[in-house]
PDB file of N, CA and C in Angstrom:
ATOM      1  N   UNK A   1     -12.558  25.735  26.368  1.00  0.00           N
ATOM      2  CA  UNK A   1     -11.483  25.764  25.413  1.00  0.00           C
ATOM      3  C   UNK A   1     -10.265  24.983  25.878  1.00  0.00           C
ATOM      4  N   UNK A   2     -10.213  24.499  26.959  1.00  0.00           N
ATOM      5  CA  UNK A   2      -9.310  24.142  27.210  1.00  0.00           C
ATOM      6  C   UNK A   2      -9.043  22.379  26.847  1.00  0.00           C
ATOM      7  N   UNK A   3      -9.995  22.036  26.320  1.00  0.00           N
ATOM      8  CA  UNK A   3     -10.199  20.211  25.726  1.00  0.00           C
ATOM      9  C   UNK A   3      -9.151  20.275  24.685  1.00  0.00           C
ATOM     10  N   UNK A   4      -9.497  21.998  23.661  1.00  0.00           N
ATOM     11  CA  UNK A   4      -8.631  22.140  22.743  1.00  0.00           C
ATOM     12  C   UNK A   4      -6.847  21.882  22.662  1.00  0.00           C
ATOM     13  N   UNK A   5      -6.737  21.871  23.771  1.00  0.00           N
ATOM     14  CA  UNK A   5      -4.984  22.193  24.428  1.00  0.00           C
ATOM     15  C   UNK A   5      -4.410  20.891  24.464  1.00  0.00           C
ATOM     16  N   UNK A   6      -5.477  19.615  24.733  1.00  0.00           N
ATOM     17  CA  UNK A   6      -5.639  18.525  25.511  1.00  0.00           C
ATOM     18  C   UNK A   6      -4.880  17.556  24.110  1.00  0.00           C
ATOM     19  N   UNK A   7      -3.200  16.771  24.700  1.00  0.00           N
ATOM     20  CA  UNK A   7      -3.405  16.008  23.225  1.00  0.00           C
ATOM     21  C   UNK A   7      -3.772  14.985  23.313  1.00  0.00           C
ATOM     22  N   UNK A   8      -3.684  14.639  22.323  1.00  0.00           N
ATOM     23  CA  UNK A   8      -4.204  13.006  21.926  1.00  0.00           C
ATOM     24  C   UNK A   8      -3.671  11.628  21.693  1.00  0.00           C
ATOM     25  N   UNK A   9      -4.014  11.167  23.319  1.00  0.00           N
ATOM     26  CA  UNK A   9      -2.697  10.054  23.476  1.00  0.00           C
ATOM     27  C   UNK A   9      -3.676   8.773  23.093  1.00  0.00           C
ATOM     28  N   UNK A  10      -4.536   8.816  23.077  1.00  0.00           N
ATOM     29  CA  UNK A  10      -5.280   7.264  22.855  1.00  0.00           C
ATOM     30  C   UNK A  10      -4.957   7.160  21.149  1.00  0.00           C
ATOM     31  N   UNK A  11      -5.121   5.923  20.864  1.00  0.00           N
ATOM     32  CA  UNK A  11      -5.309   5.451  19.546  1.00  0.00           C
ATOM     33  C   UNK A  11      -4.387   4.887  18.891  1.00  0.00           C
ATOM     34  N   UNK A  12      -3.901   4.889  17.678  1.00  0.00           N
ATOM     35  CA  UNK A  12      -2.815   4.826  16.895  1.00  0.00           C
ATOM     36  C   UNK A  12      -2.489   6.163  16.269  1.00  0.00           C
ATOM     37  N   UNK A  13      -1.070   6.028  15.601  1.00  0.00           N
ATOM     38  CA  UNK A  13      -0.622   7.064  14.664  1.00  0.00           C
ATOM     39  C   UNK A  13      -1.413   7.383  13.326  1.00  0.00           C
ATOM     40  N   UNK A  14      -2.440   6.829  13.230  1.00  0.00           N
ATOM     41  CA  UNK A  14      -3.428   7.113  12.049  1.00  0.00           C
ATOM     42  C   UNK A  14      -4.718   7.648  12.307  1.00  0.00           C
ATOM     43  N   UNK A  15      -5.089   6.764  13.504  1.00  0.00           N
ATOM     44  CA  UNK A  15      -6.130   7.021  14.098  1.00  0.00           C
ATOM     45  C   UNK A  15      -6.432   8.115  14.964  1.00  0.00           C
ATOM     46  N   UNK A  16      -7.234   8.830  13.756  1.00  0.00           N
ATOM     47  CA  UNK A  16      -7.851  10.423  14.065  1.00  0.00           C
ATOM     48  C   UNK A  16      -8.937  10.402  15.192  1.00  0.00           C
ATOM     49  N   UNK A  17      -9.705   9.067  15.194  1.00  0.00           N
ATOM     50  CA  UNK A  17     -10.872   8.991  15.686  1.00  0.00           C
ATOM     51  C   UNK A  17     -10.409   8.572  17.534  1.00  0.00           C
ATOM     52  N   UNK A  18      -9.268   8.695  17.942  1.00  0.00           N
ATOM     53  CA  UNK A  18      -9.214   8.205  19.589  1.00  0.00           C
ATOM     54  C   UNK A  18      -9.077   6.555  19.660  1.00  0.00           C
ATOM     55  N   UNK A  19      -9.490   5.903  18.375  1.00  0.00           N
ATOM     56  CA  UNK A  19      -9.144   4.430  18.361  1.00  0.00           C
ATOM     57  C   UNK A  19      -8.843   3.807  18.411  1.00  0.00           C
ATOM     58  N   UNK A  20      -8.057   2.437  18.375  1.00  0.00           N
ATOM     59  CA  UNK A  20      -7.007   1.924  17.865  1.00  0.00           C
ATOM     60  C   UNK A  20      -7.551   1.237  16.739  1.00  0.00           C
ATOM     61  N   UNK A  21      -6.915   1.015  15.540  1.00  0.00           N
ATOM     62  CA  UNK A  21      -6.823  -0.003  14.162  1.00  0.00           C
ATOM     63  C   UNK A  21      -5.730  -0.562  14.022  1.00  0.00           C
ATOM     64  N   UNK A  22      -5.999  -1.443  14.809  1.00  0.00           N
ATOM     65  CA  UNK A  22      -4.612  -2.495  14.279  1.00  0.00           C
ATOM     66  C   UNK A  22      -4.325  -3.264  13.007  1.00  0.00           C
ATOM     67  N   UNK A  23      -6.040  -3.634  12.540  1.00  0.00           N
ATOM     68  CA  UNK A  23      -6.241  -4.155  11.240  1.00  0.00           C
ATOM     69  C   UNK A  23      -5.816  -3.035  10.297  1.00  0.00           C
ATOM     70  N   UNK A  24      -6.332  -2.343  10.143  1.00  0.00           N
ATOM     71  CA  UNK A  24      -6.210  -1.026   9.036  1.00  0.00           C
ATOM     72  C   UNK A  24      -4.411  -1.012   9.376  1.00  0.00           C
ATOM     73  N   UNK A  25      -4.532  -0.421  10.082  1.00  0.00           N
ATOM     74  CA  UNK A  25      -3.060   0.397  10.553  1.00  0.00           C
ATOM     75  C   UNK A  25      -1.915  -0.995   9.785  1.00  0.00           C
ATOM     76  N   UNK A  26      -1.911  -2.404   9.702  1.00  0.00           N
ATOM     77  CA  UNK A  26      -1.238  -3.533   9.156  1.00  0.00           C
ATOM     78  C   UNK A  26      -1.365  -3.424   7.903  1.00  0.00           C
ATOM     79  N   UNK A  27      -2.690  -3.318   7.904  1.00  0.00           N
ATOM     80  CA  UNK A  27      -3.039  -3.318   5.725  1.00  0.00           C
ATOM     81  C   UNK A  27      -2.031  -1.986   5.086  1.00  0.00           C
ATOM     82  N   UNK A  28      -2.414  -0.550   5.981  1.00  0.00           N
ATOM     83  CA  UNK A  28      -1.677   0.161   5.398  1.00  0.00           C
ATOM     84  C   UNK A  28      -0.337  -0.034   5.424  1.00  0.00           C
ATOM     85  N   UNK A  29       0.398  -0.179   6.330  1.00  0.00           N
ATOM     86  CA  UNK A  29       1.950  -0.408   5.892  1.00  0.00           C
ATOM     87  C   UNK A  29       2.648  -1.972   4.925  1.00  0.00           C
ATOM     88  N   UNK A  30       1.678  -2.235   4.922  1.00  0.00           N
ATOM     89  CA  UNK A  30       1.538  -3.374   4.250  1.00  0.00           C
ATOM     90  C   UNK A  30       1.499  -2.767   2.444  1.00  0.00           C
ATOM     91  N   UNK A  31       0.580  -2.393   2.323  1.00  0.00           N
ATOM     92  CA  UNK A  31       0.550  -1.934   0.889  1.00  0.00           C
ATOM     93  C   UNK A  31       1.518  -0.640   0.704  1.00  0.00           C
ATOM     94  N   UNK A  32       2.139  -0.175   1.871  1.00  0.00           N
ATOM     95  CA  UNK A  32       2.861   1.111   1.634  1.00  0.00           C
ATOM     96  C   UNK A  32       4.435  -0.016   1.011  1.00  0.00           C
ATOM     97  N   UNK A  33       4.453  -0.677   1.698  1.00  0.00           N
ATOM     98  CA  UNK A  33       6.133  -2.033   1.562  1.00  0.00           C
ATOM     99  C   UNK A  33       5.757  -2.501   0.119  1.00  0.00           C
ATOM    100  N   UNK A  34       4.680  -2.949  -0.229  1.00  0.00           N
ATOM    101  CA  UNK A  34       4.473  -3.497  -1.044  1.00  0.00           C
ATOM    102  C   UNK A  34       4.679  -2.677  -2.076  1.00  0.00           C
ATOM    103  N   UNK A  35       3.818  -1.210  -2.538  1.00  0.00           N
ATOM    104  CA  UNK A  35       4.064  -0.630  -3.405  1.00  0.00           C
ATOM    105  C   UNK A  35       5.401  -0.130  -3.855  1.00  0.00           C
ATOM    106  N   UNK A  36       5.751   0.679  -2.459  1.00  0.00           N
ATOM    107  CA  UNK A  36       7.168   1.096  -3.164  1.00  0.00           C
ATOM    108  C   UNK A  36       8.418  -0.166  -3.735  1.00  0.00           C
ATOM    109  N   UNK A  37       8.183  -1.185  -3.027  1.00  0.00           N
ATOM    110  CA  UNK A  37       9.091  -2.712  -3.700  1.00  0.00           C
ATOM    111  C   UNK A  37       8.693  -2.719  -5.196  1.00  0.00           C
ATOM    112  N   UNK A  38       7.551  -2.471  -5.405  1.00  0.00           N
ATOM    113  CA  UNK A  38       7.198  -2.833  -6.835  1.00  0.00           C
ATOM    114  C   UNK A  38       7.223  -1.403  -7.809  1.00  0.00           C
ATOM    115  N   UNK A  39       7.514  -0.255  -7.154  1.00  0.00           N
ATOM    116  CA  UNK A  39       7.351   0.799  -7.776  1.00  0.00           C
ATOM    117  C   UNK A  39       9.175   0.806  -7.930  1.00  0.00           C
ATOM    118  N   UNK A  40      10.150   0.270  -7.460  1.00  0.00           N
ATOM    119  CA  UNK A  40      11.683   0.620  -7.309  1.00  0.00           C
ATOM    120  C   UNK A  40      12.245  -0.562  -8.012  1.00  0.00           C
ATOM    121  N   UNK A  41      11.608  -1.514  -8.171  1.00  0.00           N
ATOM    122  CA  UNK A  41      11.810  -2.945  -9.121  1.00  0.00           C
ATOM    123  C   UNK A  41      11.543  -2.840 -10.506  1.00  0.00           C
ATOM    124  N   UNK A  42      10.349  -2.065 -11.016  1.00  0.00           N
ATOM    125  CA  UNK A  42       9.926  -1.352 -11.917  1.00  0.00           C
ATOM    126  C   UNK A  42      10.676  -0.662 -13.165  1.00  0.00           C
ATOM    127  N   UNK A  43      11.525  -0.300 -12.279  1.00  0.00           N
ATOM    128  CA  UNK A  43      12.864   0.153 -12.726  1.00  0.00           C
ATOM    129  C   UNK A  43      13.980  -0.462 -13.426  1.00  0.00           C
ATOM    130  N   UNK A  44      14.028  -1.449 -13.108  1.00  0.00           N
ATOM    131  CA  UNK A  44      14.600  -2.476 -13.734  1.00  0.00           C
ATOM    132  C   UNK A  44      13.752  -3.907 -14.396  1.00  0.00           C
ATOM    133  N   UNK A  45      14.273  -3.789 -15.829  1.00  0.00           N
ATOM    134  CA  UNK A  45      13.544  -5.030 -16.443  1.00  0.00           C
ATOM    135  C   UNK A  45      13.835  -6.129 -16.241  1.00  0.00           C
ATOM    136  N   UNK A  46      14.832  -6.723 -15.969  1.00  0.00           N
ATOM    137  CA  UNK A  46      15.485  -8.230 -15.722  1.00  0.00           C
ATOM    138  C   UNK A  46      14.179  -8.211 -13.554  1.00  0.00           C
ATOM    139  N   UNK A  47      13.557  -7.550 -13.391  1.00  0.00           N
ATOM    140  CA  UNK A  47      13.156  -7.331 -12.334  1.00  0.00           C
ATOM    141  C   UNK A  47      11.626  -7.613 -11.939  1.00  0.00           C
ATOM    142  N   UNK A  48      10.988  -7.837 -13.596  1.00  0.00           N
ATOM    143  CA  UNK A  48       9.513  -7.718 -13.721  1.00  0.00           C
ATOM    144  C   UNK A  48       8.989  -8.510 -12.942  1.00  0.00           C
ATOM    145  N   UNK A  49       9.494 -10.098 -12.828  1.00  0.00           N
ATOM    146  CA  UNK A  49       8.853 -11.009 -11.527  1.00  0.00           C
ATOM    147  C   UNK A  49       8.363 -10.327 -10.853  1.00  0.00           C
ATOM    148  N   UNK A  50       9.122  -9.658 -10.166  1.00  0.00           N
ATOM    149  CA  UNK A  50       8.858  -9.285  -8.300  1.00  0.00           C
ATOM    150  C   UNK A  50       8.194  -8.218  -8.752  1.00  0.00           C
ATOM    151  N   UNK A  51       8.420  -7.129  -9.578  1.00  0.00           N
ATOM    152  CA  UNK A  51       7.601  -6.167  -9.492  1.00  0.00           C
ATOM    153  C   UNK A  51       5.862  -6.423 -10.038  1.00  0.00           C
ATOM    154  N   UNK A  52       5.817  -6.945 -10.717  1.00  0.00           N
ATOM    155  CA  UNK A  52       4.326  -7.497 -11.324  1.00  0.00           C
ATOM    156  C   UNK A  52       3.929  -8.578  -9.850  1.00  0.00           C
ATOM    157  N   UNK A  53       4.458  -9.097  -9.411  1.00  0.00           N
ATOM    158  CA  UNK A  53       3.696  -9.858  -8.052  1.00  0.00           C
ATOM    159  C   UNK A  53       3.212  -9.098  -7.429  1.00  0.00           C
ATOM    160  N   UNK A  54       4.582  -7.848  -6.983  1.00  0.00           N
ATOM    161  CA  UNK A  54       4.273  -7.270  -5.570  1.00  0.00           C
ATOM    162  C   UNK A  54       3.719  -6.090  -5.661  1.00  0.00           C
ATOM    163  N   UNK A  55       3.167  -5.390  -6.856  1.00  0.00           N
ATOM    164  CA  UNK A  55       1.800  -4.593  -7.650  1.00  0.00           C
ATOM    165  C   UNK A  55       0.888  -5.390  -7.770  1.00  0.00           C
ATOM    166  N   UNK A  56       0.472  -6.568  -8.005  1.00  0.00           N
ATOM    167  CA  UNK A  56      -0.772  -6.974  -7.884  1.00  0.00           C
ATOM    168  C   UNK A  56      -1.214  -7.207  -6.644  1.00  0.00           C
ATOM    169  N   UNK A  57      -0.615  -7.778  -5.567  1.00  0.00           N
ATOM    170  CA  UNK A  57      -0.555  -8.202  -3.942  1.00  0.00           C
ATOM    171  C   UNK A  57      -0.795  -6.628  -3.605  1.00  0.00           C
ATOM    172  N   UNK A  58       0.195  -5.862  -4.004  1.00  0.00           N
ATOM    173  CA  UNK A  58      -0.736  -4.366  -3.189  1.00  0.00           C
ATOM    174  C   UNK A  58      -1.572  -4.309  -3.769  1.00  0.00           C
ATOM    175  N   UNK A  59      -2.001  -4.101  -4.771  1.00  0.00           N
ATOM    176  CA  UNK A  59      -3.425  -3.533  -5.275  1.00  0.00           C
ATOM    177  C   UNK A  59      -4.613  -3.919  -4.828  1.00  0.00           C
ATOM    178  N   UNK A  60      -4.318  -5.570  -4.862  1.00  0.00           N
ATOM    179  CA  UNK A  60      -5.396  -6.602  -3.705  1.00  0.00           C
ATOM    180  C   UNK A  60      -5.638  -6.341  -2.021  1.00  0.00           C
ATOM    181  N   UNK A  61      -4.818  -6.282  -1.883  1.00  0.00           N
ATOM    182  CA  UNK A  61      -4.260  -5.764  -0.448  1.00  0.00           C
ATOM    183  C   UNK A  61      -4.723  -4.224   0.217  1.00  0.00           C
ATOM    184  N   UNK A  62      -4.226  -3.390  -0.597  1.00  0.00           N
ATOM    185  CA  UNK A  62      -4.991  -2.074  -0.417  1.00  0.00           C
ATOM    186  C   UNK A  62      -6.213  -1.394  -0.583  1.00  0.00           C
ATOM    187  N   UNK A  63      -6.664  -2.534  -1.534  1.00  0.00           N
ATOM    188  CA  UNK A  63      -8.123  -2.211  -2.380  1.00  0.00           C
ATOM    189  C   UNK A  63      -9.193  -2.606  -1.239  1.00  0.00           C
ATOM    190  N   UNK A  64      -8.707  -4.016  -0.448  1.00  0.00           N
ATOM    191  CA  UNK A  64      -9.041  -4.469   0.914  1.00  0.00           C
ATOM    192  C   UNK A  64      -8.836  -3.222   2.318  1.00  0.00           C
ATOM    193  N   UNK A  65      -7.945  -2.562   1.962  1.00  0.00           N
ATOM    194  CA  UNK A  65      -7.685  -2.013   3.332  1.00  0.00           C
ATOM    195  C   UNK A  65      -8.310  -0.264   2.438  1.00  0.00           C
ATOM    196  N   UNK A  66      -8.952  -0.368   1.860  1.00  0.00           N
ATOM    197  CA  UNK A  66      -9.399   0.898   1.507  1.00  0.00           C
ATOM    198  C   UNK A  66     -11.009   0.518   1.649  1.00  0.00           C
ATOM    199  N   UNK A  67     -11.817  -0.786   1.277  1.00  0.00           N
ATOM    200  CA  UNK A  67     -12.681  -1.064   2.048  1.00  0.00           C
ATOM    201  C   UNK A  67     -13.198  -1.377   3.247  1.00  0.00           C
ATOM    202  N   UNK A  68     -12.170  -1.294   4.324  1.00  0.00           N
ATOM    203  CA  UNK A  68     -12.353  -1.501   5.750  1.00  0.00           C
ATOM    204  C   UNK A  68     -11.952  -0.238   6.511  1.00  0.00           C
ATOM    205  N   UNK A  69     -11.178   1.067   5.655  1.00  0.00           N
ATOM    206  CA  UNK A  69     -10.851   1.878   6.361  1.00  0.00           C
ATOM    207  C   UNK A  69     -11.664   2.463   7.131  1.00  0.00           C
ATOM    208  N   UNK A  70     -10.966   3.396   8.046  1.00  0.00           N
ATOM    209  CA  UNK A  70     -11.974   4.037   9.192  1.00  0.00           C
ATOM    210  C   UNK A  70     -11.770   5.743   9.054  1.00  0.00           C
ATOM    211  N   UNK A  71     -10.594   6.157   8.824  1.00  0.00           N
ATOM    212  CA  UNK A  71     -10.168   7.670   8.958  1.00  0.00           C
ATOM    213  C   UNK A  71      -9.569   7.511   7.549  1.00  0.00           C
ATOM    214  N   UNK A  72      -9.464   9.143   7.309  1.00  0.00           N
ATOM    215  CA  UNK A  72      -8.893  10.183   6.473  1.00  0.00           C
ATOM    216  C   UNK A  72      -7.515   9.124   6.378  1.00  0.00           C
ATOM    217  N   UNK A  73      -6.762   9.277   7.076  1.00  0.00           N
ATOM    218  CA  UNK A  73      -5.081   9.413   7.002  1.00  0.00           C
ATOM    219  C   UNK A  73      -5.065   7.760   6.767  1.00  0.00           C
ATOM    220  N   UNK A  74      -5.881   7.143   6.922  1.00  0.00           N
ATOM    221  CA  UNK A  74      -5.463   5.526   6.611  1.00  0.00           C
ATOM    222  C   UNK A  74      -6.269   5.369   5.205  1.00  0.00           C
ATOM    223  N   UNK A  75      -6.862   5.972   4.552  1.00  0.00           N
ATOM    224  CA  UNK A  75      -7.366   6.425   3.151  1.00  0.00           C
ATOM    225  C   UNK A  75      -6.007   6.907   2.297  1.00  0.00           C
ATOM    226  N   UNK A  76      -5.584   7.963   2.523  1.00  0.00           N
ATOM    227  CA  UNK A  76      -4.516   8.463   1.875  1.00  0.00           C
ATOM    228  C   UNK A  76      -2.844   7.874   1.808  1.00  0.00           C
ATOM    229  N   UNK A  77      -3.016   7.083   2.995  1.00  0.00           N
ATOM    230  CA  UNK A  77      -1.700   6.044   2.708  1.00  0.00           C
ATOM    231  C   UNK A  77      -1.864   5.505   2.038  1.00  0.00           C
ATOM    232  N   UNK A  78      -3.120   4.111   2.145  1.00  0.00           N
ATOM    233  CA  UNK A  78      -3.516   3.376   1.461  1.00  0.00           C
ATOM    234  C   UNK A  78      -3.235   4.412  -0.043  1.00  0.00           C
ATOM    235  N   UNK A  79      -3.907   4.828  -0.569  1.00  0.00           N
ATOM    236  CA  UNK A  79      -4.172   5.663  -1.853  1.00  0.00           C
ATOM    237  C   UNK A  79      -2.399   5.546  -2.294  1.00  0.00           C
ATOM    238  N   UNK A  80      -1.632   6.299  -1.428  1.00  0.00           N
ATOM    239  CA  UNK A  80      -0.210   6.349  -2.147  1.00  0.00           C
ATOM    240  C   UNK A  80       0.524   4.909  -2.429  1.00  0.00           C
ATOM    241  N   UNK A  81      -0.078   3.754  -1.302  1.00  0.00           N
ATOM    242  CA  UNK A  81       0.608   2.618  -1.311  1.00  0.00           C
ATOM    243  C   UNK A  81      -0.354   1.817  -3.186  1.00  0.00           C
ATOM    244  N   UNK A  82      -1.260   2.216  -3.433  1.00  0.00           N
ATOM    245  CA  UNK A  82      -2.084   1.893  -4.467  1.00  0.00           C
ATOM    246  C   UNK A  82      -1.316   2.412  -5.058  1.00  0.00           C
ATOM    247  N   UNK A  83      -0.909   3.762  -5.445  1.00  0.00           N
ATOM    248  CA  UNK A  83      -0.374   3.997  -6.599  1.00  0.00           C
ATOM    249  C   UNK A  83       0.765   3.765  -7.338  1.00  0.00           C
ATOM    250  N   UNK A  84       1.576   3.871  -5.920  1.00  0.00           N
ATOM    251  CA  UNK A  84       2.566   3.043  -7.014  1.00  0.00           C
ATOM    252  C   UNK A  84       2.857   1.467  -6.656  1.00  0.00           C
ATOM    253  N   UNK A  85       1.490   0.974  -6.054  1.00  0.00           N
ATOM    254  CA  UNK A  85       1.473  -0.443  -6.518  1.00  0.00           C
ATOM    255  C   UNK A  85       1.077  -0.837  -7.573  1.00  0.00           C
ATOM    256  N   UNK A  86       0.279   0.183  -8.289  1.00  0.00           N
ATOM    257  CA  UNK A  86      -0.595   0.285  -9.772  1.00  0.00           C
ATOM    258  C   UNK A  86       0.626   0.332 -11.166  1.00  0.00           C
ATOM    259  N   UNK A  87       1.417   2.046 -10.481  1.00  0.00           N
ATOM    260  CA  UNK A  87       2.585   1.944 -11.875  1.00  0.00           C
ATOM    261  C   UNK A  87       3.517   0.884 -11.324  1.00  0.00           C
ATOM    262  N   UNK A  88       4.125  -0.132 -10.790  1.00  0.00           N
ATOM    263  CA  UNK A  88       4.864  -1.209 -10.415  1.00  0.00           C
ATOM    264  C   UNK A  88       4.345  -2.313 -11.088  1.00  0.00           C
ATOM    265  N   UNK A  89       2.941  -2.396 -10.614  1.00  0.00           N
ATOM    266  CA  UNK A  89       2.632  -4.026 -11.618  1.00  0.00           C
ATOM    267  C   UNK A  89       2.595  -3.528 -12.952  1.00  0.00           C
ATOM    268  N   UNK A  90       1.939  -2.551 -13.737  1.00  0.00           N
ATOM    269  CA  UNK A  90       1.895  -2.111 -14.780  1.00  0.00           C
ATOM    270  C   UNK A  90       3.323  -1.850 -15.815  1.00  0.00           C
ATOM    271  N   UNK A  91       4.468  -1.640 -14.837  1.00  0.00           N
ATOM    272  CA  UNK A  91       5.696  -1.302 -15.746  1.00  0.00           C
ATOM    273  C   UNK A  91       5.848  -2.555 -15.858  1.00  0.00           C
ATOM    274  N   UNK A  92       6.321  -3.423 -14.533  1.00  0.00           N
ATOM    275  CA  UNK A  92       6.158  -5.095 -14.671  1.00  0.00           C
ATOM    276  C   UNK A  92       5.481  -5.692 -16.055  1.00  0.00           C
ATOM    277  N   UNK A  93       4.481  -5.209 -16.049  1.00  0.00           N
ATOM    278  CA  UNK A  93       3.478  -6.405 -16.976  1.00  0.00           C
ATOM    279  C   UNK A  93       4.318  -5.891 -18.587  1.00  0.00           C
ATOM    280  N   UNK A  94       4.618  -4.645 -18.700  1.00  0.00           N
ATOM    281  CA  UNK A  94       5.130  -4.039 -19.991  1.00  0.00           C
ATOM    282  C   UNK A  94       6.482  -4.690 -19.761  1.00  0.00           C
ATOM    283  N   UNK A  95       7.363  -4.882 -18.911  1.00  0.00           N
ATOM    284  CA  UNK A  95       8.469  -5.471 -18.592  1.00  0.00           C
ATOM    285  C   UNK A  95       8.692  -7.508 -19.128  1.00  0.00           C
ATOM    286  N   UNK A  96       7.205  -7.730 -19.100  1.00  0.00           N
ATOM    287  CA  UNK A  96       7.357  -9.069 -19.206  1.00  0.00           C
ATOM    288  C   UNK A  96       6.604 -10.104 -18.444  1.00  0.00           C
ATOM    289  N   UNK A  97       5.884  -9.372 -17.808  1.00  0.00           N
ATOM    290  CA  UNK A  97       4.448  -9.995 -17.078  1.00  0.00           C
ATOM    291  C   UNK A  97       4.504 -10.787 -15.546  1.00  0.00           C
ATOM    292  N   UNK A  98       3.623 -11.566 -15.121  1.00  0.00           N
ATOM    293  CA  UNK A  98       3.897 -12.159 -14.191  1.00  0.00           C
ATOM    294  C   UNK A  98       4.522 -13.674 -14.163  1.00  0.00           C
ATOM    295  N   UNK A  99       4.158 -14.059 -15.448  1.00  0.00           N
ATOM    296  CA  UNK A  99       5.112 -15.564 -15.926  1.00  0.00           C
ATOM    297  C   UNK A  99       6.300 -15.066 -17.434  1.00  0.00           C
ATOM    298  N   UNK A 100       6.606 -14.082 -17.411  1.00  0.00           N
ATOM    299  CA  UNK A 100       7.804 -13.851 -18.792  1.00  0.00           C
ATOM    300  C   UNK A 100       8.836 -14.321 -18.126  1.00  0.00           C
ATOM    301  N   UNK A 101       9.063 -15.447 -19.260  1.00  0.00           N
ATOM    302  CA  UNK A 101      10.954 -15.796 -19.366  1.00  0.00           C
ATOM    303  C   UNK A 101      10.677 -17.305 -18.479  1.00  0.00           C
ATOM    304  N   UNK A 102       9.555 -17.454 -17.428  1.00  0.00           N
ATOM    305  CA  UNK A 102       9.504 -18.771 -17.040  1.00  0.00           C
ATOM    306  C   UNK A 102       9.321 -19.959 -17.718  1.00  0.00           C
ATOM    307  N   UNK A 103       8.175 -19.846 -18.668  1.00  0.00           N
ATOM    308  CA  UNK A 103       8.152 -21.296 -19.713  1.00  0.00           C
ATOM    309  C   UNK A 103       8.608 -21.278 -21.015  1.00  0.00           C
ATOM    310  N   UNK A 104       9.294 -20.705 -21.291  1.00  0.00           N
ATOM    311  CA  UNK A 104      10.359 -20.711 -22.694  1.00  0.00           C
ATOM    312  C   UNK A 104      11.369 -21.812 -22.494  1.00  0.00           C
TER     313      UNK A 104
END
């Protein structure tokens, strides 16, 4: 019982498994920056550019780092950085898309 006591210094801050993921562990904070930029831009319509880019770039981005994941906890970032990279490009696109207001 005493392994139980023992903490757990190898790995990364995600990495449940003793590992390191440097790849994963990049994708996720990557789509975590990305989403919330596009989920707080969202918010504003004169804003849709950036938010419709930087919701589609996470969605691409995370959808990637949700197929390479390794653990639980780099699943569920990813997942939150998806979601509101999802409502970000989506208010975006209702906002005026990824080219509105450029070729007029």
């Amino acid at each position: 019982m005493a392994q139980a006591l023992r903490p757990n210094t190898a790995g990364g801050l995600f990495a449940t498994d003793g590992k390191p993921h440097p790849l994963q562990d990049a994708l996720l904070a990557v789509t975590l920056v990305l989403g919330i930029t596009s989920f707080i831009t969202a918010m504003f319509h004169h804003l849709h550019l950036l938010s419709s880019w930087t919701g589609l770039v996470g969605i691409l981005v995370g959808a990637y780092g949700q197929w390479i994941s390794v653990t639980t906890r780099e699943r569920f970032g990813l997942i939150l950085g998806l979601g509101a990279s999802a409502v970000g490009f989506f208010l975006g696109m209702a906002h005026g898309g990824l080219f509105g207001g450029l070729f007029d």
